[in-house]
C-alpha atoms as a PDB file:
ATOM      1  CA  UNK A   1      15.901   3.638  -3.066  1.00  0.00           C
ATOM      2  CA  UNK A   2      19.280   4.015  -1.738  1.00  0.00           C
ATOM      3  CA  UNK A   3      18.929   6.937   0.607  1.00  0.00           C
ATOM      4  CA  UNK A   4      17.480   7.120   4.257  1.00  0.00           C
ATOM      5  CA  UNK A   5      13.951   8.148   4.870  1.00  0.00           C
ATOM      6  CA  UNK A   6      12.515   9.655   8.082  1.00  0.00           C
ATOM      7  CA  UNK A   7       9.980   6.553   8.271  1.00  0.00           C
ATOM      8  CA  UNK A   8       9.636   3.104   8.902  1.00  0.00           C
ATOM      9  CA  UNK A   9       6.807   0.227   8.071  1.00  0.00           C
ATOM     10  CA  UNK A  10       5.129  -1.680  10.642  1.00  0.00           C
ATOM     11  CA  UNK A  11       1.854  -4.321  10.320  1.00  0.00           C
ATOM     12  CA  UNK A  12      -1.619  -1.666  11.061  1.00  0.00           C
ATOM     13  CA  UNK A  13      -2.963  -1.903  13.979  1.00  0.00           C
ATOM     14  CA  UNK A  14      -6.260  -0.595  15.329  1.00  0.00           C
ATOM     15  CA  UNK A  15      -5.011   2.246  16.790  1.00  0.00           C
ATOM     16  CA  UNK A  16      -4.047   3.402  13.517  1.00  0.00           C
ATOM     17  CA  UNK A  17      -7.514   3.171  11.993  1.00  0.00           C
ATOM     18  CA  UNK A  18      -8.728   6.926  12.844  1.00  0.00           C
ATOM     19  CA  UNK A  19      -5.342   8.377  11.302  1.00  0.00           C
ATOM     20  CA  UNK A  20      -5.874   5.501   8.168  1.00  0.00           C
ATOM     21  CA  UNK A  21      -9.870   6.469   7.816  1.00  0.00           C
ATOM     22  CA  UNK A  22      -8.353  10.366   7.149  1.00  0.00           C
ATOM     23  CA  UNK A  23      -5.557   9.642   4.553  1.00  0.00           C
ATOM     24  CA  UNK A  24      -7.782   7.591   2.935  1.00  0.00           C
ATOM     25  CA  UNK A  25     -10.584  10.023   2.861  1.00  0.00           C
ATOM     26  CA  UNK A  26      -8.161  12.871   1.923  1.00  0.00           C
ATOM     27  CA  UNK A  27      -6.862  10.613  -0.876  1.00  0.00           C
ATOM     28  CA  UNK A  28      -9.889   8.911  -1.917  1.00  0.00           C
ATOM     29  CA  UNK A  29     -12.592  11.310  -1.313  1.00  0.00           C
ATOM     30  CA  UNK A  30     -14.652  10.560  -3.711  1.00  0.00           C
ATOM     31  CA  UNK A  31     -14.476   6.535  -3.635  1.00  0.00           C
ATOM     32  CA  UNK A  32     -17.609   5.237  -2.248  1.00  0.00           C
ATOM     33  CA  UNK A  33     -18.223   3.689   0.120  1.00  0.00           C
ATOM     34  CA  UNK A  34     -15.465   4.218   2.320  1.00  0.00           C
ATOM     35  CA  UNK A  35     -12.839   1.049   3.385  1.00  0.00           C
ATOM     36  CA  UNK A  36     -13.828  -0.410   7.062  1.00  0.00           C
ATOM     37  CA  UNK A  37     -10.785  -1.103   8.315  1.00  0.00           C
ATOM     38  CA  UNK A  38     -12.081  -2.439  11.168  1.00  0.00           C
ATOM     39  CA  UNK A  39     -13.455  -4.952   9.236  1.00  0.00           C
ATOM     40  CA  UNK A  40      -9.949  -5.352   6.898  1.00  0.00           C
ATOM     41  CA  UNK A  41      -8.239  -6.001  10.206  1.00  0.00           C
ATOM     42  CA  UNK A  42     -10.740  -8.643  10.737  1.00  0.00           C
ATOM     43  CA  UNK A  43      -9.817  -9.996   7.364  1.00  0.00           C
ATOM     44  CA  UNK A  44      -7.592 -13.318   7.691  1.00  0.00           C
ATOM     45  CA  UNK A  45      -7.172 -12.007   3.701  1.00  0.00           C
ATOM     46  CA  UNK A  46      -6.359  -8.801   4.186  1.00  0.00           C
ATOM     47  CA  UNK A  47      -2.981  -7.211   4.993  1.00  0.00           C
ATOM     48  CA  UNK A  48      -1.980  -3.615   6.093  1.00  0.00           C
ATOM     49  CA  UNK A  49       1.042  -1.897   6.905  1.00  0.00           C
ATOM     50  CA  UNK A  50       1.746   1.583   7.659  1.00  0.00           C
ATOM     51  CA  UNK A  51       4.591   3.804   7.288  1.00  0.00           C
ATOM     52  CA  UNK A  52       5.271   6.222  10.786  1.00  0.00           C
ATOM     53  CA  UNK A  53       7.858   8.602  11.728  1.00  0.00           C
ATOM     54  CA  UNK A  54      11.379   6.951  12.328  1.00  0.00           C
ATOM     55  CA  UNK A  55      11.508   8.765  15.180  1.00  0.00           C
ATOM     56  CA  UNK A  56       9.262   6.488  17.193  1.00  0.00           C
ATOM     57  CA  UNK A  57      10.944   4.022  15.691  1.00  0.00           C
ATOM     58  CA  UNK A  58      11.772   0.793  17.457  1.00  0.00           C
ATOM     59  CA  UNK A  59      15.297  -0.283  17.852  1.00  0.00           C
ATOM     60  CA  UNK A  60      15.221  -3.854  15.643  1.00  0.00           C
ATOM     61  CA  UNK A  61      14.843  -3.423  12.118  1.00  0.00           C
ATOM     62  CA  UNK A  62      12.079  -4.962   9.414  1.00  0.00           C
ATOM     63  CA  UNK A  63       8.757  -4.516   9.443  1.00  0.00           C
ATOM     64  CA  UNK A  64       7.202  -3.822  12.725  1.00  0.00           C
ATOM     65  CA  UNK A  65       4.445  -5.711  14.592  1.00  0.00           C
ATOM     66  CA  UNK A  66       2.466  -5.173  17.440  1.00  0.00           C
ATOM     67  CA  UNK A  67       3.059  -1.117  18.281  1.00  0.00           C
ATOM     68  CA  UNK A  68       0.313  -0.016  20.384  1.00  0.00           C
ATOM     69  CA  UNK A  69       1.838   3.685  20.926  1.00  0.00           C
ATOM     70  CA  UNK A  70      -0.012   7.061  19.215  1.00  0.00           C
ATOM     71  CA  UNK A  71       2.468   7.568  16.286  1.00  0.00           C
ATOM     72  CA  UNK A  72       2.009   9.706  13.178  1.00  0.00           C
ATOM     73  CA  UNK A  73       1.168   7.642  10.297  1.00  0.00           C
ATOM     74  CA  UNK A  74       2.187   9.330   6.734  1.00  0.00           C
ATOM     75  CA  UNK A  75       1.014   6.575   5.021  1.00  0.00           C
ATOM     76  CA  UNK A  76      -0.847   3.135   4.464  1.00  0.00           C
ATOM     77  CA  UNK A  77      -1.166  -0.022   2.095  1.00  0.00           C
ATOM     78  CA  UNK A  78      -2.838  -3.215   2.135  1.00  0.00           C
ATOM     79  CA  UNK A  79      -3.047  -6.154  -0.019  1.00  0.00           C
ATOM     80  CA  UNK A  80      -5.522  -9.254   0.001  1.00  0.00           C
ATOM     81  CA  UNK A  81      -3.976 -12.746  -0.523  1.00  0.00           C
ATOM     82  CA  UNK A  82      -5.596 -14.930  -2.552  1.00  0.00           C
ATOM     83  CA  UNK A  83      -3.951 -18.441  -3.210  1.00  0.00           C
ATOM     84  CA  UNK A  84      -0.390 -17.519  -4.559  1.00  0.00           C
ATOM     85  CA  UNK A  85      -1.544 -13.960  -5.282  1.00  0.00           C
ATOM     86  CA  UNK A  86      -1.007 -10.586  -3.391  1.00  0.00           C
ATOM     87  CA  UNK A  87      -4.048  -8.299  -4.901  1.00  0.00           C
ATOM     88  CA  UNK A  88      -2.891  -4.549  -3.890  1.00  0.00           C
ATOM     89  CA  UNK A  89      -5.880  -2.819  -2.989  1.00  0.00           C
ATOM     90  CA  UNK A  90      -4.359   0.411  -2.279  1.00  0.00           C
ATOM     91  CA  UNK A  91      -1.265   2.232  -1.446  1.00  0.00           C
ATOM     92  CA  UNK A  92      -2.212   6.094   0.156  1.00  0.00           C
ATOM     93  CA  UNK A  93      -0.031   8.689   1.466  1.00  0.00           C
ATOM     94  CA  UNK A  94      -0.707  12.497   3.192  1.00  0.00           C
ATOM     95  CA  UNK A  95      -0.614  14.813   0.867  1.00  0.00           C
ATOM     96  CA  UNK A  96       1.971  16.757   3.365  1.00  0.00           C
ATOM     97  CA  UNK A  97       4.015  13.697   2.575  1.00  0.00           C
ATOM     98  CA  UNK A  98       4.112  13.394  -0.918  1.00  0.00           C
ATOM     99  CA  UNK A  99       8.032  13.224  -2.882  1.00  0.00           C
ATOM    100  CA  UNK A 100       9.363  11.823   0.198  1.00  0.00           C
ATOM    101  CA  UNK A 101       9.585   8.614  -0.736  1.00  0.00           C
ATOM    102  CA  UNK A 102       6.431   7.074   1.314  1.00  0.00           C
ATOM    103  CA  UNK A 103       4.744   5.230  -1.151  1.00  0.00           C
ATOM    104  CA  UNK A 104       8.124   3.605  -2.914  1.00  0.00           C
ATOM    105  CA  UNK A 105       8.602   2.639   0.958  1.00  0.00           C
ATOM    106  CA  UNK A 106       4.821   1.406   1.382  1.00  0.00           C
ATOM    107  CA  UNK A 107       5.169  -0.670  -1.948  1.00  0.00           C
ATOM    108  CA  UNK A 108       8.403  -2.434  -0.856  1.00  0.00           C
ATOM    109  CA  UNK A 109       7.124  -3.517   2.266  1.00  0.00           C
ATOM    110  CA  UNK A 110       3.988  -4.928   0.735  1.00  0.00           C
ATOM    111  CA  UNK A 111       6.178  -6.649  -2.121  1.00  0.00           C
ATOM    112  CA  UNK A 112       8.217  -8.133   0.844  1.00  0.00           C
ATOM    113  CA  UNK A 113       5.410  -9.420   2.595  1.00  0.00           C
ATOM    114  CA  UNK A 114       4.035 -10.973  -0.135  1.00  0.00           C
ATOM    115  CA  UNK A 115       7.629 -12.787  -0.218  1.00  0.00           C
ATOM    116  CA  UNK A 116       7.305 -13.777   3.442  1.00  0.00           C
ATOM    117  CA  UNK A 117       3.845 -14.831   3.208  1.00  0.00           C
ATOM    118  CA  UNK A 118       4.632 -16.955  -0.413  1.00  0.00           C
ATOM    119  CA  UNK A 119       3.007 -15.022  -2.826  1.00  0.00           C
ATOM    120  CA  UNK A 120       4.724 -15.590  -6.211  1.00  0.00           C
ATOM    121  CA  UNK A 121       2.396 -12.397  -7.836  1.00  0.00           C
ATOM    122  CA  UNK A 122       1.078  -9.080  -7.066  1.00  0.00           C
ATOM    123  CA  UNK A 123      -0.841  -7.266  -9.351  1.00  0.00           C
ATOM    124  CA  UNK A 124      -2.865  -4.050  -8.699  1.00  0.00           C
ATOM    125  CA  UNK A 125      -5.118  -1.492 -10.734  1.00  0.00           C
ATOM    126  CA  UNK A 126      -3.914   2.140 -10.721  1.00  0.00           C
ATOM    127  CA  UNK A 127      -5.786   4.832 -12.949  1.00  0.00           C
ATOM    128  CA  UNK A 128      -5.115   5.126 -16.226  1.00  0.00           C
ATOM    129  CA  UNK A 129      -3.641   9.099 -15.940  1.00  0.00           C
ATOM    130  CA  UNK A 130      -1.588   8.233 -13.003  1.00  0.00           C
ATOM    131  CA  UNK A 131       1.793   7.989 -14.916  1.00  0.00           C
ATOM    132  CA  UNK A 132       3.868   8.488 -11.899  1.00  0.00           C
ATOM    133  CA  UNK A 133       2.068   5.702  -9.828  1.00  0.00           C
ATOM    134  CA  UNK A 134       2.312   3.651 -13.145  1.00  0.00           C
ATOM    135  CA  UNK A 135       6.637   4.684 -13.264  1.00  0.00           C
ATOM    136  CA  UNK A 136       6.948   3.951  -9.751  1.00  0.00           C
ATOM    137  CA  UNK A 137       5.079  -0.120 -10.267  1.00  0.00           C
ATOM    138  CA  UNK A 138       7.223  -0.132 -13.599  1.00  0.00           C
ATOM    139  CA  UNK A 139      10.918   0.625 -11.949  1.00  0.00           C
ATOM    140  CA  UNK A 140       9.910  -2.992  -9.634  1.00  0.00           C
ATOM    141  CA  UNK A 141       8.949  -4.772 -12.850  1.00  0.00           C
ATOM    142  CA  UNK A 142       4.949  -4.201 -12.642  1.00  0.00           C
ATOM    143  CA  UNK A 143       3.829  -4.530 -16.803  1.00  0.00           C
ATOM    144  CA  UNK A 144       0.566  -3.685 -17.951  1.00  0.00           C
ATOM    145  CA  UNK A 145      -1.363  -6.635 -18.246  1.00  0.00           C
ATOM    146  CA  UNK A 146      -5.276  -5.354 -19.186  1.00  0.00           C
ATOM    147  CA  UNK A 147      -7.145  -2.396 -18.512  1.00  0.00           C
ATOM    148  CA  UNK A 148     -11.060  -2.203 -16.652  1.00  0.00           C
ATOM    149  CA  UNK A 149     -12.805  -0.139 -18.184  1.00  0.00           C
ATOM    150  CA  UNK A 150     -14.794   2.435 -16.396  1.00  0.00           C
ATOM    151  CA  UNK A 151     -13.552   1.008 -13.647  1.00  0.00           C
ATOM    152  CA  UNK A 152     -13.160   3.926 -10.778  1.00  0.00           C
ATOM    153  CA  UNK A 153     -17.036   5.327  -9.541  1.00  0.00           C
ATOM    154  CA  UNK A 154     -15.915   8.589  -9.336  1.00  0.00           C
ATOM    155  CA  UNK A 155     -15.375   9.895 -12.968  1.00  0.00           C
ATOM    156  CA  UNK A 156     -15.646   6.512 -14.876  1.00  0.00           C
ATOM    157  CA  UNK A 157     -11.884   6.313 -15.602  1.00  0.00           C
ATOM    158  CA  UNK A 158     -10.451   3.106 -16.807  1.00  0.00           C
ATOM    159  CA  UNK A 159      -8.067   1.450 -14.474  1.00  0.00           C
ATOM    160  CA  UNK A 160      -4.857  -0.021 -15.775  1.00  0.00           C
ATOM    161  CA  UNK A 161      -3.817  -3.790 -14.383  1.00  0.00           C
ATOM    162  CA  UNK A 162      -0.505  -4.166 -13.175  1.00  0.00           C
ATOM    163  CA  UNK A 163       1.192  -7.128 -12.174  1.00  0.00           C
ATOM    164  CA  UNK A 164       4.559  -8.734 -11.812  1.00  0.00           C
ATOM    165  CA  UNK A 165       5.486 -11.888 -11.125  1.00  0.00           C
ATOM    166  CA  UNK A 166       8.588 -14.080  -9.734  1.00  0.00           C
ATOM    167  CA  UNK A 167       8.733 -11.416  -6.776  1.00  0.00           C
ATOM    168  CA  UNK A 168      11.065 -13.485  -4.863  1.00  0.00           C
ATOM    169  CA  UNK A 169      13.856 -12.581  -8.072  1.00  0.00           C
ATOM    170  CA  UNK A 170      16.060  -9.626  -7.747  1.00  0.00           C
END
């Protein structure tokens, strides 16, 4: 990414899941039924980090586990692990922080905890007119793979599969 962003990632914890529930409803609002994350925490599968303002930031460096302070959270993303696999099951950002660089942020810390937890793949489904989601996954080496058709409830659109594998390569 190469410049410096006012956030950093850290694991979710449950006192993010009221700020979580609204980004995901303000970015989702039409997928139904809503995520639990209260449940995903639950999840020995299921893995979510969040991306707060630097300026609550800790003083070591990586991704951060264990805050139990309010912080603002611009954004969230969680993956499910599944043998070898890291299954992105989304990546969602405030709409007050779009084009700053949250979601390249939120996709490099999921791609490097897939690393750390030995994933070899991650793949994910993004919608088919989403061409700068489908950029961003293609500048880390995400190819198109398949396409589900009719696959999001809302309007029916066909979801594009991403995936890329050998993550631990530069």
């Amino acid at each position: 990414m190469g410049r410096s962003l006012p956030y950093y990632v850290r694991l979710m914890c449950r006192s993010d899941i009221e700020q979580v529930t609204d980004i995901d409803r303000e970015a989702f609002p039409t997928m139904l039924p809503p995520v639990n994350f209260q449940r995903e925490l639950d999840n020995p599968l299921a893995h979510y980090v969040v991306a707060c303002e630097a300026d609550t930031m800790p003083a070591s460096n990586g991704i951060r586990v264990g805050e139990r302070t309010a912080q603002y959270v611009a954004g969230f993303a969680g993956f499910w692990i599944l043998s070898e696999e890291a299954h992105i099951v989304n990546i969602a950002v405030r709409k007050s922080c779009h084009r700053q660089g949250v979601g390249e942020l939120l996709l490099l810390s999921l791609i490097e905890l897939a690393i750390a937890m030995k994933a070899s793949l991650v793949t994910l489904e993004v919608r088919a007119s989403n061409d700068s989601a489908r950029k961003l996954y293609g500048k880390y080496g995400f190819s198109e793979w398949g396409l589900r058709k009719r696959y999001y409830t809302d309007n029916r659109e066909d979801a594009v599969i991403m995936t890329v594998g050998d993550i631990g390569s530069s």
